[in-house]
PDB file of N, CA and C in Angstrom:
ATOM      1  N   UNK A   1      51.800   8.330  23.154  1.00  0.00           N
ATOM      2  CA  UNK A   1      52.703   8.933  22.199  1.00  0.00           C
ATOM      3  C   UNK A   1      53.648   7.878  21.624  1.00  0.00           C
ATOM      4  N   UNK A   2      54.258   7.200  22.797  1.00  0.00           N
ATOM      5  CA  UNK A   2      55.372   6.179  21.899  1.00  0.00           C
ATOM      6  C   UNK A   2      54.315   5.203  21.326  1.00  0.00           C
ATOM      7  N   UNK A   3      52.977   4.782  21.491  1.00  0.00           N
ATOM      8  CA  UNK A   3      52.651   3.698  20.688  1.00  0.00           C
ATOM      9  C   UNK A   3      52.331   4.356  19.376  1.00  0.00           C
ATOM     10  N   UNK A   4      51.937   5.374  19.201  1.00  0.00           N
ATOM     11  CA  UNK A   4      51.575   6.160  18.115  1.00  0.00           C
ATOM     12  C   UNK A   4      53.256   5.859  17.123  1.00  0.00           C
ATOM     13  N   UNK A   5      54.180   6.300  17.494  1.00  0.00           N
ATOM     14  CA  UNK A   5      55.291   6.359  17.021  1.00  0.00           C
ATOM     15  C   UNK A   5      55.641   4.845  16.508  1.00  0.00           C
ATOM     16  N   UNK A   6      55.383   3.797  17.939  1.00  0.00           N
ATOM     17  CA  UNK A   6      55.787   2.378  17.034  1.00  0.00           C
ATOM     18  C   UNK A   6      54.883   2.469  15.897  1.00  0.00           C
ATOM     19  N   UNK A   7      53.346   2.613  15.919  1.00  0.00           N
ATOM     20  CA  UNK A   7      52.466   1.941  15.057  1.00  0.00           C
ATOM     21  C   UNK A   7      53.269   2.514  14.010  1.00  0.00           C
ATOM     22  N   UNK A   8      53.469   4.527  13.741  1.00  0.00           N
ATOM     23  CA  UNK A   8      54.001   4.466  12.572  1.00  0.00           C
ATOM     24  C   UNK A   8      55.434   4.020  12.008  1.00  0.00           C
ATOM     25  N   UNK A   9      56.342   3.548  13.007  1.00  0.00           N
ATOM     26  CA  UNK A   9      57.803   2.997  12.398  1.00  0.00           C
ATOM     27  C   UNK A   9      57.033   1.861  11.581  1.00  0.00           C
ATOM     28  N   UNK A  10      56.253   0.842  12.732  1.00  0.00           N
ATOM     29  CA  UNK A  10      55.842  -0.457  11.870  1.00  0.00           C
ATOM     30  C   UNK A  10      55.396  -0.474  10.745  1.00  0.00           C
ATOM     31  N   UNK A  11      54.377   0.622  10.519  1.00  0.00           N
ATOM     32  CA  UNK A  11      53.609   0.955   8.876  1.00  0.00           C
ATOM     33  C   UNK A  11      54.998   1.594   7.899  1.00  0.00           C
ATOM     34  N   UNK A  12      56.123   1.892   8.584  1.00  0.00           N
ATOM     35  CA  UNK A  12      56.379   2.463   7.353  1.00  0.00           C
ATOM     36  C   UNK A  12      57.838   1.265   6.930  1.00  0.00           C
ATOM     37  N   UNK A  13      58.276   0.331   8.054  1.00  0.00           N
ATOM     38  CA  UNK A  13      58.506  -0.724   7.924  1.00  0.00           C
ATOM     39  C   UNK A  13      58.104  -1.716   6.689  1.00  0.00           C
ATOM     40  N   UNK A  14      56.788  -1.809   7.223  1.00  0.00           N
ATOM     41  CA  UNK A  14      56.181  -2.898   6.325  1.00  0.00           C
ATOM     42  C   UNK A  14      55.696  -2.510   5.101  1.00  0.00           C
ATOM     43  N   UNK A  15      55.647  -0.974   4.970  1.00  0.00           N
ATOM     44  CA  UNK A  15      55.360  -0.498   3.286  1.00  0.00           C
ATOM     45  C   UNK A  15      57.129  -0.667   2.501  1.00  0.00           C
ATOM     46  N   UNK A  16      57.979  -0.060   3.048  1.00  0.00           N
ATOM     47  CA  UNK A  16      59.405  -0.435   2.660  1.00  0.00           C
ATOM     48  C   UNK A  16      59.022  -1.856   2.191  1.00  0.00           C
ATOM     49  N   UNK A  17      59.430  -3.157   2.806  1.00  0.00           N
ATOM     50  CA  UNK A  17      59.101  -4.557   2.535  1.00  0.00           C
ATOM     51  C   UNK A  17      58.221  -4.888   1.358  1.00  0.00           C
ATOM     52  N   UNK A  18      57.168  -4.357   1.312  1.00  0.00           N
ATOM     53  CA  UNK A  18      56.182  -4.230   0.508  1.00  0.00           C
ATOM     54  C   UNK A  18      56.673  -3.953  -0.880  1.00  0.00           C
ATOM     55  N   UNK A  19      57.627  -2.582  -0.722  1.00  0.00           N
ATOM     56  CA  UNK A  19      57.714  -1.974  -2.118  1.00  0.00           C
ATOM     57  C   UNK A  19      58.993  -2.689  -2.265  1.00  0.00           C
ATOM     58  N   UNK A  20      60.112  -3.472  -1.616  1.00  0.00           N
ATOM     59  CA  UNK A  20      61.309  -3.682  -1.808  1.00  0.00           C
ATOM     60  C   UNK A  20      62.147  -2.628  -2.169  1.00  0.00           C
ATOM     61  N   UNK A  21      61.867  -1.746  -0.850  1.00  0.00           N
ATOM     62  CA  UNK A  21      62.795  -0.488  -1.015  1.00  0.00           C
ATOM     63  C   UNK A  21      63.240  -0.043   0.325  1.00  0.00           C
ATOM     64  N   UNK A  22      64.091   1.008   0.214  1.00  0.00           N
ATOM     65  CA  UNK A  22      64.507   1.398   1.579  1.00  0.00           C
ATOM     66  C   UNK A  22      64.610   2.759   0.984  1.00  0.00           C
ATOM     67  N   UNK A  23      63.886   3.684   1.766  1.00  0.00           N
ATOM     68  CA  UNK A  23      63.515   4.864   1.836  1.00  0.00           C
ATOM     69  C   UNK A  23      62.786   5.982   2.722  1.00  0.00           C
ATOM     70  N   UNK A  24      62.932   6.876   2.528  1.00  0.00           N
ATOM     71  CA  UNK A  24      62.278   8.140   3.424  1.00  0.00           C
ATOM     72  C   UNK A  24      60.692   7.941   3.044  1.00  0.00           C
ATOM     73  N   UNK A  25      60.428   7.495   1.658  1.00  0.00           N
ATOM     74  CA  UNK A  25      59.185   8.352   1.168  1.00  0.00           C
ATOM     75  C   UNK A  25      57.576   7.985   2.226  1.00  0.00           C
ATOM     76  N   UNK A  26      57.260   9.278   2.129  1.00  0.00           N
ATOM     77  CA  UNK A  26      55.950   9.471   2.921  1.00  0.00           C
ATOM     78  C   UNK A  26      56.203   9.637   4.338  1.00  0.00           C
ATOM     79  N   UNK A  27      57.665   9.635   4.571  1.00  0.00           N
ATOM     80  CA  UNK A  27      57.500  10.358   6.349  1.00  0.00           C
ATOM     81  C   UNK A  27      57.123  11.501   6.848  1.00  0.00           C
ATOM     82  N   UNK A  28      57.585  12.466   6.181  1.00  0.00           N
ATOM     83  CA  UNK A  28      56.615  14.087   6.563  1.00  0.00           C
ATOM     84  C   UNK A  28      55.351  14.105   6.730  1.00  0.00           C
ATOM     85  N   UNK A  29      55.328  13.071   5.607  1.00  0.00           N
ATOM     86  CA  UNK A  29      53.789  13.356   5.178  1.00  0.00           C
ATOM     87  C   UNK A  29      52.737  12.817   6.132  1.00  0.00           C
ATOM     88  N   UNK A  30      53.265  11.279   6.565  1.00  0.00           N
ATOM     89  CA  UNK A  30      52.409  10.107   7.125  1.00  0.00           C
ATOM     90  C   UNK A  30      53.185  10.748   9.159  1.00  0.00           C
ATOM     91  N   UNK A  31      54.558  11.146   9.443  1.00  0.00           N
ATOM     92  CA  UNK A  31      54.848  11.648  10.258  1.00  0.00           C
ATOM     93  C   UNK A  31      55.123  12.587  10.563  1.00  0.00           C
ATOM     94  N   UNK A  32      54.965  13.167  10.117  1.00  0.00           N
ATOM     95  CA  UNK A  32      55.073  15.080  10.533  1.00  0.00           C
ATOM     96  C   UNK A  32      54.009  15.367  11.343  1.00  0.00           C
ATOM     97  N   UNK A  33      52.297  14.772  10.458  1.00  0.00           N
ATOM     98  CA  UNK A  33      51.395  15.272  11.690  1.00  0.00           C
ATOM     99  C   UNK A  33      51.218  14.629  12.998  1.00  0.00           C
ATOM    100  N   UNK A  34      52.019  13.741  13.086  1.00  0.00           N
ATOM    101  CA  UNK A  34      51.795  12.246  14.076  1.00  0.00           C
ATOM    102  C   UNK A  34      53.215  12.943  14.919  1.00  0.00           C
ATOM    103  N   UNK A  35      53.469  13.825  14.897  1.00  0.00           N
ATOM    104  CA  UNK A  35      54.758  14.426  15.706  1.00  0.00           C
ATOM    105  C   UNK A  35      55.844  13.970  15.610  1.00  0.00           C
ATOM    106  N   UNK A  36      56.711  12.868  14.432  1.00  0.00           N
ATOM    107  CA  UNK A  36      57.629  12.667  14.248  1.00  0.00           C
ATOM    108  C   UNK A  36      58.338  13.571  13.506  1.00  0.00           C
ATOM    109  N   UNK A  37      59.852  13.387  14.082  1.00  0.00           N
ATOM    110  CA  UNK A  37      60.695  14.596  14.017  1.00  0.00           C
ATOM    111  C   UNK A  37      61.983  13.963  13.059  1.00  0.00           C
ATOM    112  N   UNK A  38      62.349  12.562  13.136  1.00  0.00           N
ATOM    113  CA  UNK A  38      63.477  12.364  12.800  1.00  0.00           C
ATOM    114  C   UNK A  38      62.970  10.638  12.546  1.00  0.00           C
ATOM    115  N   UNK A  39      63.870   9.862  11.237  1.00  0.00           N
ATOM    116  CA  UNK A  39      63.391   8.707  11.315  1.00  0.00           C
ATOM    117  C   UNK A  39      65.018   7.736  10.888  1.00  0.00           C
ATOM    118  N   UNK A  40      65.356   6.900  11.049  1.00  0.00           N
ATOM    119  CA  UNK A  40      66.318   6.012  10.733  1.00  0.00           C
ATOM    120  C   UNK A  40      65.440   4.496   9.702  1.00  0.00           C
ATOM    121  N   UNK A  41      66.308   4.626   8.793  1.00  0.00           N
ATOM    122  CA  UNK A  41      66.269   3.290   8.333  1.00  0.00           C
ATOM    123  C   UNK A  41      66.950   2.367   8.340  1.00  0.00           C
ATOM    124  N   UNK A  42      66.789   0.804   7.899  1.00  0.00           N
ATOM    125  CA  UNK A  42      68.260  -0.059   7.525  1.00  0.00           C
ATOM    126  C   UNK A  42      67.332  -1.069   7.120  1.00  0.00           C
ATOM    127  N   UNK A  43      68.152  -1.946   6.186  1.00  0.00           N
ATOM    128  CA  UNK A  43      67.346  -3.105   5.395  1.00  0.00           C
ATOM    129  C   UNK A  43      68.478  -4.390   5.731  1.00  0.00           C
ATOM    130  N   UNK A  44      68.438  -5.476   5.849  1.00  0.00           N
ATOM    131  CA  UNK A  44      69.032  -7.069   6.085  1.00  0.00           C
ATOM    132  C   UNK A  44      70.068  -7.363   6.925  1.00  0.00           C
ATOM    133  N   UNK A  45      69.619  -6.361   8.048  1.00  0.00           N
ATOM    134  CA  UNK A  45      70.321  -6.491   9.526  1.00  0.00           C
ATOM    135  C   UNK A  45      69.110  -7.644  10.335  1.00  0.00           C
ATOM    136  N   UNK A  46      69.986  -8.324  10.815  1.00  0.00           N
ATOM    137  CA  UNK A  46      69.098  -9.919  11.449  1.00  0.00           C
ATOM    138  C   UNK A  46      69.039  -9.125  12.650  1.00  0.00           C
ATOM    139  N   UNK A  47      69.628  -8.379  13.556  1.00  0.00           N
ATOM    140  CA  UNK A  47      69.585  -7.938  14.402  1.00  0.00           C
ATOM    141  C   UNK A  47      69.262  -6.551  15.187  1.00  0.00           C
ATOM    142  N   UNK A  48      68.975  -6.339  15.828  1.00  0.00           N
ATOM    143  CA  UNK A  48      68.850  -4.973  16.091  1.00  0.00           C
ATOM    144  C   UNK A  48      69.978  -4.318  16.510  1.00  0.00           C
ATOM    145  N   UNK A  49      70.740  -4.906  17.229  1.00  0.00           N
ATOM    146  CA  UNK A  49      72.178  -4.218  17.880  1.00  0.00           C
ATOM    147  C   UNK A  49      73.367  -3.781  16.506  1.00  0.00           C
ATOM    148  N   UNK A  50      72.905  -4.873  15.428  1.00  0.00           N
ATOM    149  CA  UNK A  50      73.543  -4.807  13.870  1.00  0.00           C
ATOM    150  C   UNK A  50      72.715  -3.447  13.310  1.00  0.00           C
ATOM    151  N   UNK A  51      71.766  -2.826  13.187  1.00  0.00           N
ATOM    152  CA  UNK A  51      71.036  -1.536  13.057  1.00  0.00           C
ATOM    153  C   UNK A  51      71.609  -0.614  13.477  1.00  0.00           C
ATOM    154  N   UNK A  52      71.688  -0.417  15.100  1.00  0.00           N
ATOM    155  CA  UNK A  52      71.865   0.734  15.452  1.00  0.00           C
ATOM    156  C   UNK A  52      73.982   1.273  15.077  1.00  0.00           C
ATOM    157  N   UNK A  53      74.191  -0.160  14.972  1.00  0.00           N
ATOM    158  CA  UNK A  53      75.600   0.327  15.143  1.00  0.00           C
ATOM    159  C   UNK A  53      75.846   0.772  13.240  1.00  0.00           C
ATOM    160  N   UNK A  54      74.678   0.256  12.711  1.00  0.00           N
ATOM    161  CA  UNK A  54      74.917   0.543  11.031  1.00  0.00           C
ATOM    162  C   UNK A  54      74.564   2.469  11.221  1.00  0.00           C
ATOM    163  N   UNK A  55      73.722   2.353  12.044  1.00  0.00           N
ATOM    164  CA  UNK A  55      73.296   3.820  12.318  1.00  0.00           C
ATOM    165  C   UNK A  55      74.231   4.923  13.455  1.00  0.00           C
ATOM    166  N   UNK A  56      74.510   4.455  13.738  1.00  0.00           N
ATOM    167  CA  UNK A  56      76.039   5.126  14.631  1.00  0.00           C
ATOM    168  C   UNK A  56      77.284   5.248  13.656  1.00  0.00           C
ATOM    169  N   UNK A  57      77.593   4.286  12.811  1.00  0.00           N
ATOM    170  CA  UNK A  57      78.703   5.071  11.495  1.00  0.00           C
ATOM    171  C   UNK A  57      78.338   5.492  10.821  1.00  0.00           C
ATOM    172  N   UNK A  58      76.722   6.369  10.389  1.00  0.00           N
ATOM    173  CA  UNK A  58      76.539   7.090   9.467  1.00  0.00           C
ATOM    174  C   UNK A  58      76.046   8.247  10.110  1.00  0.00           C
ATOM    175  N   UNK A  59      76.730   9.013   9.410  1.00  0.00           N
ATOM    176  CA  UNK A  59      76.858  10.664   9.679  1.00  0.00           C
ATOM    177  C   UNK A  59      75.223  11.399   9.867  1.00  0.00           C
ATOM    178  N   UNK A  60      74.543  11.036   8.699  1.00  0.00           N
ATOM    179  CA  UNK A  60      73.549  11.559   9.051  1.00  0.00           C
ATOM    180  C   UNK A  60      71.769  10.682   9.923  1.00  0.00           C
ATOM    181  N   UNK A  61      72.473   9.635  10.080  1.00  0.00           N
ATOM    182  CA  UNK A  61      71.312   8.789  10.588  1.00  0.00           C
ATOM    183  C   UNK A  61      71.730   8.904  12.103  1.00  0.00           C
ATOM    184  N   UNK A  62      73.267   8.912  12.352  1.00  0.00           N
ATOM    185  CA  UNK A  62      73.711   9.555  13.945  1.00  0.00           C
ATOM    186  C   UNK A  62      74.005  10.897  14.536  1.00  0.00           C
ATOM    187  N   UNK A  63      73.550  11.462  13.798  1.00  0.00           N
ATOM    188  CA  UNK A  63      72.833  13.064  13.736  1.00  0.00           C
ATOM    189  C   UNK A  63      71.687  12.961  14.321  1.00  0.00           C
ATOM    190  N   UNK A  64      70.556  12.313  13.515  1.00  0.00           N
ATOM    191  CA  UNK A  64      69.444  12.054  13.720  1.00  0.00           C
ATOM    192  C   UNK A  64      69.548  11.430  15.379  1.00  0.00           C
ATOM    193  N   UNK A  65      70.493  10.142  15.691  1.00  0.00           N
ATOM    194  CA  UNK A  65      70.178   9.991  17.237  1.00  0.00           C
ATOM    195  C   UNK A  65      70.464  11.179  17.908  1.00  0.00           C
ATOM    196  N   UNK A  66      71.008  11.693  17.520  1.00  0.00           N
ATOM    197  CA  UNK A  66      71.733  12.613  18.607  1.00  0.00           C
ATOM    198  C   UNK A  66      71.378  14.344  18.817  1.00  0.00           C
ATOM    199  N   UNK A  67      70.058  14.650  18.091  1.00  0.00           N
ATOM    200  CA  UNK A  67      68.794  15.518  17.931  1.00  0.00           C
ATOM    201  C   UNK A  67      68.464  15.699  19.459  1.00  0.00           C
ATOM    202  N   UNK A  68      69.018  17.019  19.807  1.00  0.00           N
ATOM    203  CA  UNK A  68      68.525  17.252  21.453  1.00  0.00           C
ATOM    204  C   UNK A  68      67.120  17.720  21.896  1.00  0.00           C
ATOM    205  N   UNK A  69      66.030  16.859  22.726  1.00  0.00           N
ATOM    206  CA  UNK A  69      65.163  17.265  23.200  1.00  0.00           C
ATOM    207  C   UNK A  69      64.030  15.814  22.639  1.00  0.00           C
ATOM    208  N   UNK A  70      64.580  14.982  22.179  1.00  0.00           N
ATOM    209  CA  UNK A  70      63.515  14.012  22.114  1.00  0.00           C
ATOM    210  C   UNK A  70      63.294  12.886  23.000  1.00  0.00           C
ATOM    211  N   UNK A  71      61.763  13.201  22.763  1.00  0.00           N
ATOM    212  CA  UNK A  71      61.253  12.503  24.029  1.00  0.00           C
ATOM    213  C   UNK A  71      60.763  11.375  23.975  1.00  0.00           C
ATOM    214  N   UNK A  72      60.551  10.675  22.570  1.00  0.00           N
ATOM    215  CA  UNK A  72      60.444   9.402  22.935  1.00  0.00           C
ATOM    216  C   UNK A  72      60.958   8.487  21.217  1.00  0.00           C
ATOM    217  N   UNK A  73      61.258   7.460  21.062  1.00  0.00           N
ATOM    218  CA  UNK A  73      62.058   6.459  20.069  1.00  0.00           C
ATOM    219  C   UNK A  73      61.026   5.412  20.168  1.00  0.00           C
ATOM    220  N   UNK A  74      60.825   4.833  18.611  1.00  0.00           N
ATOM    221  CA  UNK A  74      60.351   3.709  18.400  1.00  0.00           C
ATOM    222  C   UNK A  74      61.070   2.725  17.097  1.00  0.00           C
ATOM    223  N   UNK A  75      61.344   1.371  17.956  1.00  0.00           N
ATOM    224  CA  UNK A  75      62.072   0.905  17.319  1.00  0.00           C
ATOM    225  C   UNK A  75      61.126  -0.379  17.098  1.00  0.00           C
ATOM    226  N   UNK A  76      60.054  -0.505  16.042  1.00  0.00           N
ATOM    227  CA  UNK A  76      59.075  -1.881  16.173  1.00  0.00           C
ATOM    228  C   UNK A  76      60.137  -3.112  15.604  1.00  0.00           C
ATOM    229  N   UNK A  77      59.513  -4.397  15.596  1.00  0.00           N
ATOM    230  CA  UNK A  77      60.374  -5.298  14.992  1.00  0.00           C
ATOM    231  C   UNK A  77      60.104  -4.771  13.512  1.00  0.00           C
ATOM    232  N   UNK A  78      61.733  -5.901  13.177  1.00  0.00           N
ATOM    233  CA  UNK A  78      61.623  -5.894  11.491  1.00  0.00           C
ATOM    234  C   UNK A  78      60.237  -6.164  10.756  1.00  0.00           C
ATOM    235  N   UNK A  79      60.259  -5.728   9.360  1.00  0.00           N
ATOM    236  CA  UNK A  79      59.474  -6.580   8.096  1.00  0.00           C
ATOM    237  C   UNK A  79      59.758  -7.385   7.598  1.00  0.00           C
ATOM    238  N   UNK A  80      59.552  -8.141   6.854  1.00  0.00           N
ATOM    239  CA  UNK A  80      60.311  -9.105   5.947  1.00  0.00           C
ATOM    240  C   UNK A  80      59.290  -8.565   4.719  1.00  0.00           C
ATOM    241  N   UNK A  81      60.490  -8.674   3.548  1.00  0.00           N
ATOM    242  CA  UNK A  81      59.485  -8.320   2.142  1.00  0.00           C
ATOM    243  C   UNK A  81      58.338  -9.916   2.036  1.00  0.00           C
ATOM    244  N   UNK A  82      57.478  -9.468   1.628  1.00  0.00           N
ATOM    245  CA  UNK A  82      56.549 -10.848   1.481  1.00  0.00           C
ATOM    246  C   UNK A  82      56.777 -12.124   1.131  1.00  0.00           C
ATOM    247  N   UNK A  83      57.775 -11.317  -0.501  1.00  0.00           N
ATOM    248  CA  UNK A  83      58.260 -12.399  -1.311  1.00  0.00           C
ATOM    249  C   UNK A  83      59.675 -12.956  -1.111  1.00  0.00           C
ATOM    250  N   UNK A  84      60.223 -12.618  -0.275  1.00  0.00           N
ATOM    251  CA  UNK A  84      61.586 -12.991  -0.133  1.00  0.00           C
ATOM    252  C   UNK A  84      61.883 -13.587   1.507  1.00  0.00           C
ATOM    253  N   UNK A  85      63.321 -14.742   1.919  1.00  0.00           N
ATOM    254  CA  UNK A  85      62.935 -15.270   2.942  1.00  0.00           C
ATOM    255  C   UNK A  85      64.128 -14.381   3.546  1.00  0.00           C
ATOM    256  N   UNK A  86      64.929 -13.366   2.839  1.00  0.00           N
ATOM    257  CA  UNK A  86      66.259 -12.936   3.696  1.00  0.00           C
ATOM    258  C   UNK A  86      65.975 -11.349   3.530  1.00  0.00           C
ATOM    259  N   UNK A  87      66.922 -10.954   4.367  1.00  0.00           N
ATOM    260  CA  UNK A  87      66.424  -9.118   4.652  1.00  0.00           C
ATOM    261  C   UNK A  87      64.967  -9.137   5.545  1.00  0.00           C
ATOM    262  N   UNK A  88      65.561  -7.981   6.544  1.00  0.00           N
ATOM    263  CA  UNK A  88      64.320  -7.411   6.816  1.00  0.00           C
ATOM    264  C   UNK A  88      64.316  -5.790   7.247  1.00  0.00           C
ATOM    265  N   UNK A  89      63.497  -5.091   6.766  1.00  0.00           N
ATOM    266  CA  UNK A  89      63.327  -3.371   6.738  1.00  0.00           C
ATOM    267  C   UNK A  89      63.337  -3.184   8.525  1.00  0.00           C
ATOM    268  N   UNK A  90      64.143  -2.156   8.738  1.00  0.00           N
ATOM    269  CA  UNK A  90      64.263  -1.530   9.753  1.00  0.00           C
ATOM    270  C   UNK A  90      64.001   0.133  10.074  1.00  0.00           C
ATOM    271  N   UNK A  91      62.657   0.660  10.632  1.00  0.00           N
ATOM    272  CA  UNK A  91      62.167   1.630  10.979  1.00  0.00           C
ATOM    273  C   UNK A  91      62.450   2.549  12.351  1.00  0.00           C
ATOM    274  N   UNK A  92      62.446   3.436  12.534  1.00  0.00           N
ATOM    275  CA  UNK A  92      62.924   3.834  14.117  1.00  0.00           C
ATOM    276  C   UNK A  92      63.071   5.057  13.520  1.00  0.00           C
ATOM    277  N   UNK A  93      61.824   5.910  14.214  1.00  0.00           N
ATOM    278  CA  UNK A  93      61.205   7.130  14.479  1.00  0.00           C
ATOM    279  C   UNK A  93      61.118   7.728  16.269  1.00  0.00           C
ATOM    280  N   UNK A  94      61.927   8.897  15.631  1.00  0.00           N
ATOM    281  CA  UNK A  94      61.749   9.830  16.843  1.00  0.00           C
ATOM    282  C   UNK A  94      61.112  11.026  17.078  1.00  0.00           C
ATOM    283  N   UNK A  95      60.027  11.500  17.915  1.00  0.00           N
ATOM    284  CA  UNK A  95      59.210  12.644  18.160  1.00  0.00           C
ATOM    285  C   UNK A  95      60.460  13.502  19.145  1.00  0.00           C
ATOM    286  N   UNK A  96      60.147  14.858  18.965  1.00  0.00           N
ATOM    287  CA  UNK A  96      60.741  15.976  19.443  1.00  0.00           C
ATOM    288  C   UNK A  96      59.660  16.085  20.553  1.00  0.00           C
ATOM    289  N   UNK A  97      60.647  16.627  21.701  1.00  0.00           N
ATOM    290  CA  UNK A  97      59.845  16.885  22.784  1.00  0.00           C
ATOM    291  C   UNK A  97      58.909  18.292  22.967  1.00  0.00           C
ATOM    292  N   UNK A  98      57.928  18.424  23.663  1.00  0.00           N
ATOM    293  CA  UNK A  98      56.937  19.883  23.820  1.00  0.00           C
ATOM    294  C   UNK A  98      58.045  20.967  24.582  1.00  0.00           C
ATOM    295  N   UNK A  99      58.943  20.410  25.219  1.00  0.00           N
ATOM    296  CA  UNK A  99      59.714  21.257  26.167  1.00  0.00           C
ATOM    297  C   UNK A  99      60.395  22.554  25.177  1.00  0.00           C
TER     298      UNK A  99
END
């Protein structure tokens, strides 16, 4: 289950990068049937600890952590857009538990 979840943070990581965007689009679609429930983004955080805390002052992305009953988080490494050497897309998808 959680590798299912990294593979899709990473794909939707590296399509962000790809398109030079930061966005939702295609998570229902590409994660809804893959059992993801909730997803966080962030774009030209070097760090991961710089992510989550970008995601802890926003209201609705720390909503999203804080979704009771999930059972597992995937946080793959960054993307980097192809063409560019700074920024990198940040993905982190969470499945709801069967309980």
């Amino acid at each position: 289950m959680k590798r299912t979840l990294a593979a899709l943070a990473s794909e939707h990581a590296a399509d962000m990068a790809r398109r030079d965007s930061l966005d939702h689009d295609g998570f229902m679609t590409n994660g809804g049937p893959r059992g993801a429930r909730a997803e966080n983004v962030a774009y030209g955080c070097k760090e991961s600890a710089w992510v989550i805390q970008q995601w802890v002052n926003s209201s609705g992305y720390r909503k999203n952590m804080l979704i009771p009953n999930l059972s597992a988080t995937a946080w793959p490494r960054p993307r980097r857009h192809p063409a560019r050497h700074t920024g990198r897309c940040w993905s982190g998808i969470s499945k709801r538990s069967a309980h």
